[in-house]
N, C-alpha and C. Protein backbone atom coordinates (compact mmCIF):
# COMPACT_ATOMS: atom_id res chain seq x y z
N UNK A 1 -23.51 -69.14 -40.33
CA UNK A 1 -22.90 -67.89 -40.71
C UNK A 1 -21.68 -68.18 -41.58
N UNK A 2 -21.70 -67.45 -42.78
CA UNK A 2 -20.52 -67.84 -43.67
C UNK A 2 -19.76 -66.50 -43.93
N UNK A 3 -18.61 -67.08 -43.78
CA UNK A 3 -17.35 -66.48 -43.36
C UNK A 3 -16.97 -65.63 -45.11
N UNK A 4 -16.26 -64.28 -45.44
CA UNK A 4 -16.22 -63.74 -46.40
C UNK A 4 -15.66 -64.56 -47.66
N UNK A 5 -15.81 -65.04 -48.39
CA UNK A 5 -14.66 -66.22 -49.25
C UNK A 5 -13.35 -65.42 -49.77
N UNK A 6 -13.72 -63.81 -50.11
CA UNK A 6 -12.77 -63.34 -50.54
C UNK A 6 -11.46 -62.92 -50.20
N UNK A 7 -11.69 -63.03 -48.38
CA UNK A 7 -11.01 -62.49 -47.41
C UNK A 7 -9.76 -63.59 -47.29
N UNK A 8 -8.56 -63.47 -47.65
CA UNK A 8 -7.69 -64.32 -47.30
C UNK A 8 -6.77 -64.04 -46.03
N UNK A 9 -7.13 -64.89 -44.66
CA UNK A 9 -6.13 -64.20 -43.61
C UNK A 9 -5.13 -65.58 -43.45
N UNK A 10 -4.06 -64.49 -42.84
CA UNK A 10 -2.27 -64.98 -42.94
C UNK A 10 -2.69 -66.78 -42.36
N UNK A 11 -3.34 -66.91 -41.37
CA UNK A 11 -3.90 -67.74 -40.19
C UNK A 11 -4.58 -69.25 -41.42
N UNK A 12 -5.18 -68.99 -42.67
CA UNK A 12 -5.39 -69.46 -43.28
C UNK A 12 -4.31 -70.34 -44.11
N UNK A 13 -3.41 -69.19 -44.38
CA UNK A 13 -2.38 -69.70 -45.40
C UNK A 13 -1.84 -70.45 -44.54
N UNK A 14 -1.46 -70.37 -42.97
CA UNK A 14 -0.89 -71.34 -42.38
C UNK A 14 -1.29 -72.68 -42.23
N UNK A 15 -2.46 -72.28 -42.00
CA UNK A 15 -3.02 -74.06 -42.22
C UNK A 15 -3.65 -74.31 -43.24
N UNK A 16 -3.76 -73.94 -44.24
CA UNK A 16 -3.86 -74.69 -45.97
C UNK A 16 -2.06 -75.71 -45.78
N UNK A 17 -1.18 -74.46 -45.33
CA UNK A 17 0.82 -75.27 -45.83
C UNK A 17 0.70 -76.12 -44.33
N UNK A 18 0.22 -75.89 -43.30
CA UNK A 18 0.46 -77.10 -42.53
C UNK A 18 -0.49 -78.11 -43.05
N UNK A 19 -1.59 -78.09 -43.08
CA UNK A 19 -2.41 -79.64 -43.85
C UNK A 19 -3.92 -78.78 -44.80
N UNK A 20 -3.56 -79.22 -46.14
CA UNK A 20 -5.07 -79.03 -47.02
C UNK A 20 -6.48 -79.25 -46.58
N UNK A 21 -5.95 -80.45 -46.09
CA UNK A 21 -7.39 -81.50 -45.64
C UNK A 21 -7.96 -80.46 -44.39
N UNK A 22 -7.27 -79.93 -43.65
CA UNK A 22 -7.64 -79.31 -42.34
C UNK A 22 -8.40 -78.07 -42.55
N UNK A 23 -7.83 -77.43 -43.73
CA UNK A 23 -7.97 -76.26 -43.89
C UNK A 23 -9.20 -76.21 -44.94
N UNK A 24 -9.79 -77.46 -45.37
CA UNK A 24 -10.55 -77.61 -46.53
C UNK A 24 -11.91 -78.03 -45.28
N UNK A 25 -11.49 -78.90 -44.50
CA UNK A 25 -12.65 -79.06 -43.60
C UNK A 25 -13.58 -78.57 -42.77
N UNK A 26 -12.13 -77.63 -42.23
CA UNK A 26 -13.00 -76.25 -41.64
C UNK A 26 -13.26 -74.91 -42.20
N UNK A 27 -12.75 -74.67 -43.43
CA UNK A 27 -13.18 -73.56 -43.89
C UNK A 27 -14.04 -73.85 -45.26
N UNK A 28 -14.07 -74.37 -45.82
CA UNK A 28 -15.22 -75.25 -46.92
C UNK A 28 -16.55 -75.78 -46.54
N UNK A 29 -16.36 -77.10 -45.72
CA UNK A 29 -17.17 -78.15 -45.17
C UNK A 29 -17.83 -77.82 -44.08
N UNK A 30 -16.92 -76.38 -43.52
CA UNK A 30 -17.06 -76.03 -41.95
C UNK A 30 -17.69 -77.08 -40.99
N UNK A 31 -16.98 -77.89 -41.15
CA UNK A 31 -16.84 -79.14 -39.94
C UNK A 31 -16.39 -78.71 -38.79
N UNK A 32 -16.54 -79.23 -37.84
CA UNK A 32 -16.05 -78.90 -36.09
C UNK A 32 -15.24 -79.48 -36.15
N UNK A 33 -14.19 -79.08 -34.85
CA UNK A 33 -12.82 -79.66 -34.77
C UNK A 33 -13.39 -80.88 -33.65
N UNK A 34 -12.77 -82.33 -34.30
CA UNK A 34 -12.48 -83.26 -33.20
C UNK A 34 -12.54 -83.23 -31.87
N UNK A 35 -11.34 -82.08 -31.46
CA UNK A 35 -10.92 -81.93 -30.12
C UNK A 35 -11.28 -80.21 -29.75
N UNK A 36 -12.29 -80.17 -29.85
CA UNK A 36 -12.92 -78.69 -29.03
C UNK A 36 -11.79 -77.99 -27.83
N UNK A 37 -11.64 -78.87 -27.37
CA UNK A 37 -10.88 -78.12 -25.92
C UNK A 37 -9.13 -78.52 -26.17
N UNK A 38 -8.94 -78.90 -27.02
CA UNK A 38 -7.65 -78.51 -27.56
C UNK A 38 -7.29 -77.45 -28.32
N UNK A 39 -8.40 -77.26 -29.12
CA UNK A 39 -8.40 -76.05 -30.23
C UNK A 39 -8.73 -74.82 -29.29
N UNK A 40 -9.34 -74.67 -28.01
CA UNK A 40 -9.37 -73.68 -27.69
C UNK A 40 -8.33 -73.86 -26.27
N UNK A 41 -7.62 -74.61 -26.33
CA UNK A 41 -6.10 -73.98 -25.35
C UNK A 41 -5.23 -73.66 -26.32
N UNK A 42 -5.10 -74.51 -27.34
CA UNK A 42 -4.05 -73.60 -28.81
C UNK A 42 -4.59 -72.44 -28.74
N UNK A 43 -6.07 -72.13 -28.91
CA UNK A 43 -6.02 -70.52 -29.07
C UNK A 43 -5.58 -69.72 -27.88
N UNK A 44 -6.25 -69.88 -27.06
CA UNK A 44 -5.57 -69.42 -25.44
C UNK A 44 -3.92 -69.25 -25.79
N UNK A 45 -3.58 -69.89 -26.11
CA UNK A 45 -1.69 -70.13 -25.88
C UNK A 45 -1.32 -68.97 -26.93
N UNK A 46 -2.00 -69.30 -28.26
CA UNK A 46 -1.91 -68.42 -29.21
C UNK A 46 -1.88 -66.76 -28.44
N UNK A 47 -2.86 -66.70 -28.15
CA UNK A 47 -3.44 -65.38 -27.35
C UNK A 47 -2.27 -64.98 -26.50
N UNK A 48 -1.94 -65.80 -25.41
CA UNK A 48 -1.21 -65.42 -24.14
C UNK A 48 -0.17 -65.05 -25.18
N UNK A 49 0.71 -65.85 -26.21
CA UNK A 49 2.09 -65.76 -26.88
C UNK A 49 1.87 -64.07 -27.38
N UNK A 50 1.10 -63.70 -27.74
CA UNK A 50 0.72 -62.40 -29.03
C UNK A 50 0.67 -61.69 -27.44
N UNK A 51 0.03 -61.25 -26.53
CA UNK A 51 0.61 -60.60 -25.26
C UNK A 51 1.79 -60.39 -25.15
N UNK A 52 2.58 -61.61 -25.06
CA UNK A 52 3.84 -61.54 -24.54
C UNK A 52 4.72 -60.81 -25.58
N UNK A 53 4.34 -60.79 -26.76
CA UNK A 53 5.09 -60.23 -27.57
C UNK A 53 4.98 -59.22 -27.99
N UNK A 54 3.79 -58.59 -27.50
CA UNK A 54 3.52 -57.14 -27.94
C UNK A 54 4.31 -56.32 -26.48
N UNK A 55 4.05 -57.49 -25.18
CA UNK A 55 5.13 -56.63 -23.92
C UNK A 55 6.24 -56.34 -24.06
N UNK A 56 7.21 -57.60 -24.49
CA UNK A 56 8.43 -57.44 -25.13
C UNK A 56 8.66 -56.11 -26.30
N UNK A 57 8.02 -55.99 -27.27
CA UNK A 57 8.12 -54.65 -28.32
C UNK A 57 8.22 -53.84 -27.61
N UNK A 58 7.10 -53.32 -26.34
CA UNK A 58 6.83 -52.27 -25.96
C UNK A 58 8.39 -51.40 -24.29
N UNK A 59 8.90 -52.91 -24.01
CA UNK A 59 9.86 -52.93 -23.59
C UNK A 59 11.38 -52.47 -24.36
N UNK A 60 11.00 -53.08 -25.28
CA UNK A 60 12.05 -53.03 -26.29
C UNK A 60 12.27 -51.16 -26.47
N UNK A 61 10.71 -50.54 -27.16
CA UNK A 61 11.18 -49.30 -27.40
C UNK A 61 11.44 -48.39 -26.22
N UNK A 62 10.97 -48.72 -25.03
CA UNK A 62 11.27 -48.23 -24.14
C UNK A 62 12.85 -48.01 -23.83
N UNK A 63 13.61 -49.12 -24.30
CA UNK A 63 15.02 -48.98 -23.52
C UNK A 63 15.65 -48.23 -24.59
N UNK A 64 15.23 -48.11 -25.95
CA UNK A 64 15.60 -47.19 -26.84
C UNK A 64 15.76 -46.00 -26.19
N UNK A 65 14.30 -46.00 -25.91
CA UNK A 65 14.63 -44.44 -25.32
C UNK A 65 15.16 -43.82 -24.10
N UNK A 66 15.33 -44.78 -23.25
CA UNK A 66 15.74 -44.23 -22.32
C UNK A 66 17.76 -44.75 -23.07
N UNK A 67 18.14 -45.45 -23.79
CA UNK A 67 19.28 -45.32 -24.15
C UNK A 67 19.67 -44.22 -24.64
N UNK A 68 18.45 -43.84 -25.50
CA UNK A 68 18.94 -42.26 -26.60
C UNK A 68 18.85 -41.18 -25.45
N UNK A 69 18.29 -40.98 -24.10
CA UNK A 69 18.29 -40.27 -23.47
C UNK A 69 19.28 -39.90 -22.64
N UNK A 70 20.05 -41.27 -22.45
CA UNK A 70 21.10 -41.29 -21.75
C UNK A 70 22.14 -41.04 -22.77
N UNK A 71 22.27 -41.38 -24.16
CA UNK A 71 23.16 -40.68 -24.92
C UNK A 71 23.18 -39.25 -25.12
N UNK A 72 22.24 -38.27 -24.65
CA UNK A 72 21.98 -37.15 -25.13
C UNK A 72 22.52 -36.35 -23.85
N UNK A 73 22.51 -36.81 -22.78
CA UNK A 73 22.55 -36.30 -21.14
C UNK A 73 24.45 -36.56 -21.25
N UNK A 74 24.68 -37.89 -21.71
CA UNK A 74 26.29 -38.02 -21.71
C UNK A 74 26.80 -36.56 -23.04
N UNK A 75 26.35 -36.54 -23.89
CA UNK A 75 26.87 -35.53 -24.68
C UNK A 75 26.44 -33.70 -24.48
N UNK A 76 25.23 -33.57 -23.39
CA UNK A 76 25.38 -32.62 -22.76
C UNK A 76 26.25 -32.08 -21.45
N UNK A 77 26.44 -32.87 -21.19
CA UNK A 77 27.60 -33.22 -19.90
C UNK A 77 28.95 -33.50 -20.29
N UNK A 78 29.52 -34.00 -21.47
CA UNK A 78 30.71 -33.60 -22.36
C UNK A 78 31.24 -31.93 -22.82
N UNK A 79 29.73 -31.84 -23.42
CA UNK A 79 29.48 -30.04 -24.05
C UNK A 79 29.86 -29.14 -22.53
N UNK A 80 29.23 -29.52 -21.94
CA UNK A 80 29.41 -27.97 -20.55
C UNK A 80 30.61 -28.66 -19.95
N UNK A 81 31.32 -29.52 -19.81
CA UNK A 81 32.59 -29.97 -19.56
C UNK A 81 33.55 -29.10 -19.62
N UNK A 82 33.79 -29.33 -21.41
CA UNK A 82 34.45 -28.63 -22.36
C UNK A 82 34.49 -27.28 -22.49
N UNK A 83 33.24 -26.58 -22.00
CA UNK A 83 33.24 -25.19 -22.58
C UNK A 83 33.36 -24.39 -21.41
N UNK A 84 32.70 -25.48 -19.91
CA UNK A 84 33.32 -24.69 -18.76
C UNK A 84 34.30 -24.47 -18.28
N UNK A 85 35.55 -25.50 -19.10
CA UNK A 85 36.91 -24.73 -18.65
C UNK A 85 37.57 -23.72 -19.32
């Protein structure tokens, strides 16, 4: 099965600039990798890392909002402060 030639992904460009030869072997020559079960715990690791970082984002906007919420509750609670005396 041959892969699109026209299709350039980011994953490529990384390993053409980490090594030519690597990137010429398996995507040209489509040679197998040496170490099978290394290449698939790099991917595993790969995988688990892209999890962890989509948890983190999703954490991230979360405290946004509960910050902007808590900014909005402090400036409604300023407002009826002010206007109830």
């Amino acid at each position: 099965m041959r892969r699109d030639r026209t299709l350039v992904r980011a994953s490529d460009v990384g390993l053409y600039a980490f090594c030519a030869r690597a990137w010429w072997l398996a995507r040209v020559q489509e040679a197998d990798h040496d170490n099978p079960a290394r290449l698939a715990h790099g991917t595993a690791v790969h995988s688990a890392h892209g999890a962890q970082v989509r948890r983190i984002g999703q954490a991230r906007r979360a405290a946004l909002v509960l910050i902007g919420a808590g900014v909005l509750l402090l400036i409604a609670f300023l407002a009826l402060s002010f206007l109830g005396q």
